[in-house]
Protein backbone atom coordinates (compact mmCIF):
# COMPACT_ATOMS: atom_id res chain seq x y z
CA UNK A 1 3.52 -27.37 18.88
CA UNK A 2 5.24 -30.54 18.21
CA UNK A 3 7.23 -32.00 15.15
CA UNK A 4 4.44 -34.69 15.02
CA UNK A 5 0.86 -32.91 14.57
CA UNK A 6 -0.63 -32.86 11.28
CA UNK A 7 -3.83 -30.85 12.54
CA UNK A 8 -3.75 -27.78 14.66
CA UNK A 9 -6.82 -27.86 17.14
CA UNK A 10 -9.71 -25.26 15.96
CA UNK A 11 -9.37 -22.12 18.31
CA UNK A 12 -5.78 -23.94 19.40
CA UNK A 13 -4.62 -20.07 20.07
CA UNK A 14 -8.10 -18.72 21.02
CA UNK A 15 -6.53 -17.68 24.20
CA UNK A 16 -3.83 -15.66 23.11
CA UNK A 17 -5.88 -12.57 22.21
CA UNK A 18 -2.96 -10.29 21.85
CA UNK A 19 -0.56 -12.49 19.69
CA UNK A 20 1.26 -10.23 16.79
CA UNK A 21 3.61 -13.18 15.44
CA UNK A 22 2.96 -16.76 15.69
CA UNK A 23 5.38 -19.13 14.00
CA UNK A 24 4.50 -22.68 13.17
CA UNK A 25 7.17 -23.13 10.32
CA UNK A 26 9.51 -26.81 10.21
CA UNK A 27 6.37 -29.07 11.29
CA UNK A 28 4.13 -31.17 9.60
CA UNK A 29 0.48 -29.61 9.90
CA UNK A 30 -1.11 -30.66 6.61
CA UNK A 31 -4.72 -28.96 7.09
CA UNK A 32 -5.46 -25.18 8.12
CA UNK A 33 -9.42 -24.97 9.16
CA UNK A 34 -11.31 -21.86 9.38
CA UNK A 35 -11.39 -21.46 12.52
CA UNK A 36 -7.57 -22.11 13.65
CA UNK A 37 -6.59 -18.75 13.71
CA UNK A 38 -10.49 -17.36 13.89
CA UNK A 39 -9.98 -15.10 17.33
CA UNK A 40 -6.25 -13.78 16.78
CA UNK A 41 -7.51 -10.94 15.34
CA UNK A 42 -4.31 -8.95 15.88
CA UNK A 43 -2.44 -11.14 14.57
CA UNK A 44 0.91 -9.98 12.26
CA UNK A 45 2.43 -11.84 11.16
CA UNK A 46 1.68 -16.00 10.07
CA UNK A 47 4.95 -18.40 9.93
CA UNK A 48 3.37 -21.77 8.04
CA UNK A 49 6.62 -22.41 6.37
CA UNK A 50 8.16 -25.84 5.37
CA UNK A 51 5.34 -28.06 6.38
CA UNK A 52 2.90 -30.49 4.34
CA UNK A 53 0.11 -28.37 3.85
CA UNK A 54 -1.19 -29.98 0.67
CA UNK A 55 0.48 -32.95 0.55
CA UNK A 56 -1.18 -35.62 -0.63
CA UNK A 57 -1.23 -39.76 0.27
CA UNK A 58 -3.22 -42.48 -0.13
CA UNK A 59 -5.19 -45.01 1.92
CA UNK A 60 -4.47 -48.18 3.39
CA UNK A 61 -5.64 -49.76 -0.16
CA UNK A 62 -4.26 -47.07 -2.05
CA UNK A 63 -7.24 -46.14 -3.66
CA UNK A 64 -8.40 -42.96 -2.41
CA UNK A 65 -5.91 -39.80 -1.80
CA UNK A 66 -6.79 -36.95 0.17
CA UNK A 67 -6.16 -33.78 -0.67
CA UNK A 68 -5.08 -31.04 3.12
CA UNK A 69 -5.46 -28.15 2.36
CA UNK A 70 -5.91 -24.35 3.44
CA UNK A 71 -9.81 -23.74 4.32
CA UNK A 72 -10.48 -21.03 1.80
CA UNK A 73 -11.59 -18.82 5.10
CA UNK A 74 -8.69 -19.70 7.05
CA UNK A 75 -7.84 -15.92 7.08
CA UNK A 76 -11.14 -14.46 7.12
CA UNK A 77 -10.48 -12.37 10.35
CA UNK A 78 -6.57 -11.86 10.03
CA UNK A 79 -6.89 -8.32 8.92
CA UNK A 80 -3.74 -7.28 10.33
CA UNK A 81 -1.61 -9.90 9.05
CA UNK A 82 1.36 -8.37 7.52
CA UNK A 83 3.39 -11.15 6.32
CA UNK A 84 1.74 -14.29 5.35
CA UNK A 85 4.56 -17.75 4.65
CA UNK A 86 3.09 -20.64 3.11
CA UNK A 87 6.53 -21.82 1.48
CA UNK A 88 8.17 -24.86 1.03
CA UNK A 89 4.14 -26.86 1.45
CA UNK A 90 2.82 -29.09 -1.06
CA UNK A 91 -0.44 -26.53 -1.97
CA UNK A 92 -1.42 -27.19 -5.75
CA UNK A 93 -4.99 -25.08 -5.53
CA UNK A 94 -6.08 -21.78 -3.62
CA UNK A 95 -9.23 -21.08 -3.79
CA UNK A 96 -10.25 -16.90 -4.48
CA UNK A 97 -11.20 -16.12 -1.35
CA UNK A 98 -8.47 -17.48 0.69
CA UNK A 99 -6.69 -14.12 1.01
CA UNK A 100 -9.91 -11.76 1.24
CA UNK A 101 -9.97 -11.16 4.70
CA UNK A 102 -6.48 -9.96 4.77
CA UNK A 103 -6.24 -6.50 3.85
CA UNK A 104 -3.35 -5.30 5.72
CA UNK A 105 -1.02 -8.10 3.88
CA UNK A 106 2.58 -6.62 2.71
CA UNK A 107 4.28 -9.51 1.77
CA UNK A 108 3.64 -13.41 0.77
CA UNK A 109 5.68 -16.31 -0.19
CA UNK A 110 4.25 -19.02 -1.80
CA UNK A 111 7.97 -20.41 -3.25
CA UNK A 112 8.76 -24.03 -4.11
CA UNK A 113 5.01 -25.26 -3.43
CA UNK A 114 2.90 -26.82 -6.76
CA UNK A 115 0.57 -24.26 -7.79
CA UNK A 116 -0.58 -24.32 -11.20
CA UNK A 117 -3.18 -21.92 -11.92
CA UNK A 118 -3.61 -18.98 -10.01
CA UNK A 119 -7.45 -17.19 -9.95
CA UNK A 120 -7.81 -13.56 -11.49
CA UNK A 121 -8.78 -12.75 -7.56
CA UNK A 122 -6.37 -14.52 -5.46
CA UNK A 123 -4.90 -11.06 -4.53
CA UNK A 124 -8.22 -9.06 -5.43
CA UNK A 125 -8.79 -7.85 -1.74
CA UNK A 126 -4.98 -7.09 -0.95
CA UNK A 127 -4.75 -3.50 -1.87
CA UNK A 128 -1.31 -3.15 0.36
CA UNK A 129 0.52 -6.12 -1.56
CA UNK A 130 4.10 -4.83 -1.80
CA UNK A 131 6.07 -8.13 -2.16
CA UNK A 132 5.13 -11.63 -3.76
CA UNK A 133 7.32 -14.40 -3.63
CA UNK A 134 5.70 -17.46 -5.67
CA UNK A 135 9.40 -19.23 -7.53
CA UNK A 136 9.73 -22.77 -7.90
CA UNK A 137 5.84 -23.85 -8.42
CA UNK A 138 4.56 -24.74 -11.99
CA UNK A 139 2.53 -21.15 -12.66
CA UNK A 140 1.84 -20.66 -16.45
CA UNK A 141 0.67 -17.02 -16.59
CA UNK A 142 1.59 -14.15 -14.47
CA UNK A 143 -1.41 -13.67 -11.76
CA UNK A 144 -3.14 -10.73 -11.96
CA UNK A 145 -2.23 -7.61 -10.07
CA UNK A 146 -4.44 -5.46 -11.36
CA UNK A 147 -5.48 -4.13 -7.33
CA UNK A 148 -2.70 -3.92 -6.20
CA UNK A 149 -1.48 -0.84 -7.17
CA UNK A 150 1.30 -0.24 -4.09
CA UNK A 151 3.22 -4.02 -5.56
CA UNK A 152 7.50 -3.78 -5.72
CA UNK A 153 8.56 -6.54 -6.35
CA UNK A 154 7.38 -9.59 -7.57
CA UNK A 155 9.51 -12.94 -7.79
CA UNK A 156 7.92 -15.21 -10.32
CA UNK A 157 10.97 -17.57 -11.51
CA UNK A 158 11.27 -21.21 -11.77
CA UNK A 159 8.02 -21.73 -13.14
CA UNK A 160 5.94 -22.72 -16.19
CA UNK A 161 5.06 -19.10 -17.37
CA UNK A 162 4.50 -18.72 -21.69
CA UNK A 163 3.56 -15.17 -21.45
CA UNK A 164 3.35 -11.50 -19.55
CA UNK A 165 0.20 -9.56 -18.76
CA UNK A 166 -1.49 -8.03 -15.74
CA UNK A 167 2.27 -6.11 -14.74
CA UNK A 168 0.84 -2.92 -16.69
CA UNK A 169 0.16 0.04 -14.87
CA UNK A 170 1.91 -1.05 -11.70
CA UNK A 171 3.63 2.36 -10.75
CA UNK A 172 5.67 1.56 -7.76
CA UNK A 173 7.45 -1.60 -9.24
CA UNK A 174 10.63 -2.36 -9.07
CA UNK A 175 11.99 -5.75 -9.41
CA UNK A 176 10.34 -8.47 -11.20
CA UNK A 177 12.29 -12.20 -11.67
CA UNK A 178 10.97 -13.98 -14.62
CA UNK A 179 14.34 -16.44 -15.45
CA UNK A 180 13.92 -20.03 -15.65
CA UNK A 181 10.12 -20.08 -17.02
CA UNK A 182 8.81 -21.10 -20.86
CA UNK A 183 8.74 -18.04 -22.67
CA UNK A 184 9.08 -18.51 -26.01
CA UNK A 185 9.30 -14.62 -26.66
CA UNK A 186 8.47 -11.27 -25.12
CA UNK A 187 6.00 -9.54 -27.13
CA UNK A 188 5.84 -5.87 -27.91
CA UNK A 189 4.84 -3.19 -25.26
CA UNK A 190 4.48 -5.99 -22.86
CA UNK A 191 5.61 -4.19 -19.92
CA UNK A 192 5.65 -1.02 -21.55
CA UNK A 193 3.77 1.39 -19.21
CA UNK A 194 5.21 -0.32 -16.26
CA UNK A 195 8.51 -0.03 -17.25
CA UNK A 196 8.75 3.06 -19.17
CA UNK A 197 6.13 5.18 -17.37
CA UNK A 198 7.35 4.14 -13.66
CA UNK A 199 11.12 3.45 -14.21
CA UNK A 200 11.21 -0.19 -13.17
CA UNK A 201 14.96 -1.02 -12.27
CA UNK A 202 15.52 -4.62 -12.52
CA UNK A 203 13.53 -6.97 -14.98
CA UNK A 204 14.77 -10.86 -15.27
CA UNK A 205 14.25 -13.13 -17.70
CA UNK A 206 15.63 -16.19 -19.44
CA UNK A 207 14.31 -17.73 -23.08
């Protein structure tokens, strides 16, 4: 893969039937279809980091801008895809389904992309979620993690965030970083049963 492709080729890796890890991280590939990583089905572990995947520019005239973005079944038949990095992109909008297909995902970093409002089901179909990474976008509510039940840590600074809910009832948590966001106060019992009930060692916060 060079420095200079924006697209990678549908079934680009079709070949490669028993890839685990396949990094494409420090390029500039602005558009992942549905079928780029369609027959790695054993796939890992994904490496999309620090490239322009929704990045935005205009025309020749200026008038129109184009949004590249992830197709939202990209992923559809990564189901052992352990580790997922889409940080340091441009991605302002993932659609629900994007992550369905991968069920075996442990960890994800989203960091320093522009993603404003996440969808009650982003991580609906991810019941092995242990660590999210989504700091430095421009998130104002804490996504929902109500399945997934096995989440540790969740890093959720830098952002836009006004208040807490959906981190109740999380009973392996452990470490969530909330500094540098709006709050303008932390209400009552917010992360009461989390905390108290599962002994949650490290919260993080700033007002």
């Amino acid at each position: 893969m060079t420095h200079y492709d924006s697209l990678i080729i549908n079934l680009a890796f079709s070949k490669m039937a028993d890839l685990r890890t396949l990094k494409l991280n420090n390029n500039k590939i602005q558009y992942v279809t549905k079928k780029t990583f369609q027959l790695n089905v054993n796939l890992e572990e994904i490496d999309l980091s620090y490239n322009k995947i929704g990045w935005m520019d205009s025309s020749d005239r200026g008038a129109i801008r184009n949004l590249k973005l992830i197709h939202r079944q990209a992923f559809e038949n990564n189901a052992n895809v352990k580790k997922l990095h889409l940080n340091n992109n441009y991605i302002n909008d993932l659609k629900p389904e994007t992550f369905n297909g991968m069920t075996s995902l442990v960890e994800i970093n989203l960091d320093h992309n522009a993603i404003e409002e996440i969808d009650a089901d982003l991580f609906a179909n991810n019941p092995n979620l242990k660590f999210v990474f989504m700091r430095y976008n421009g998130i104002t509510s804490v996504p929902s993690f109500d399945a997934n039940k096995e989440l540790k840590i969740a890093y959720l600074s830098h952002n836009a965030i006004t208040s807490l809910s959906g981190l109740n009832n999380l009973e392996h948590l452990k470490r969530i970083d909330l500094g540098d966001n709006d709050f303008g106060e932390i209400k009552n019992n917010a992360l009461v049963s989390t905390y108290e009930s599962y002994n949650m060692s490290h919260i993080i916060y700033s007002i």
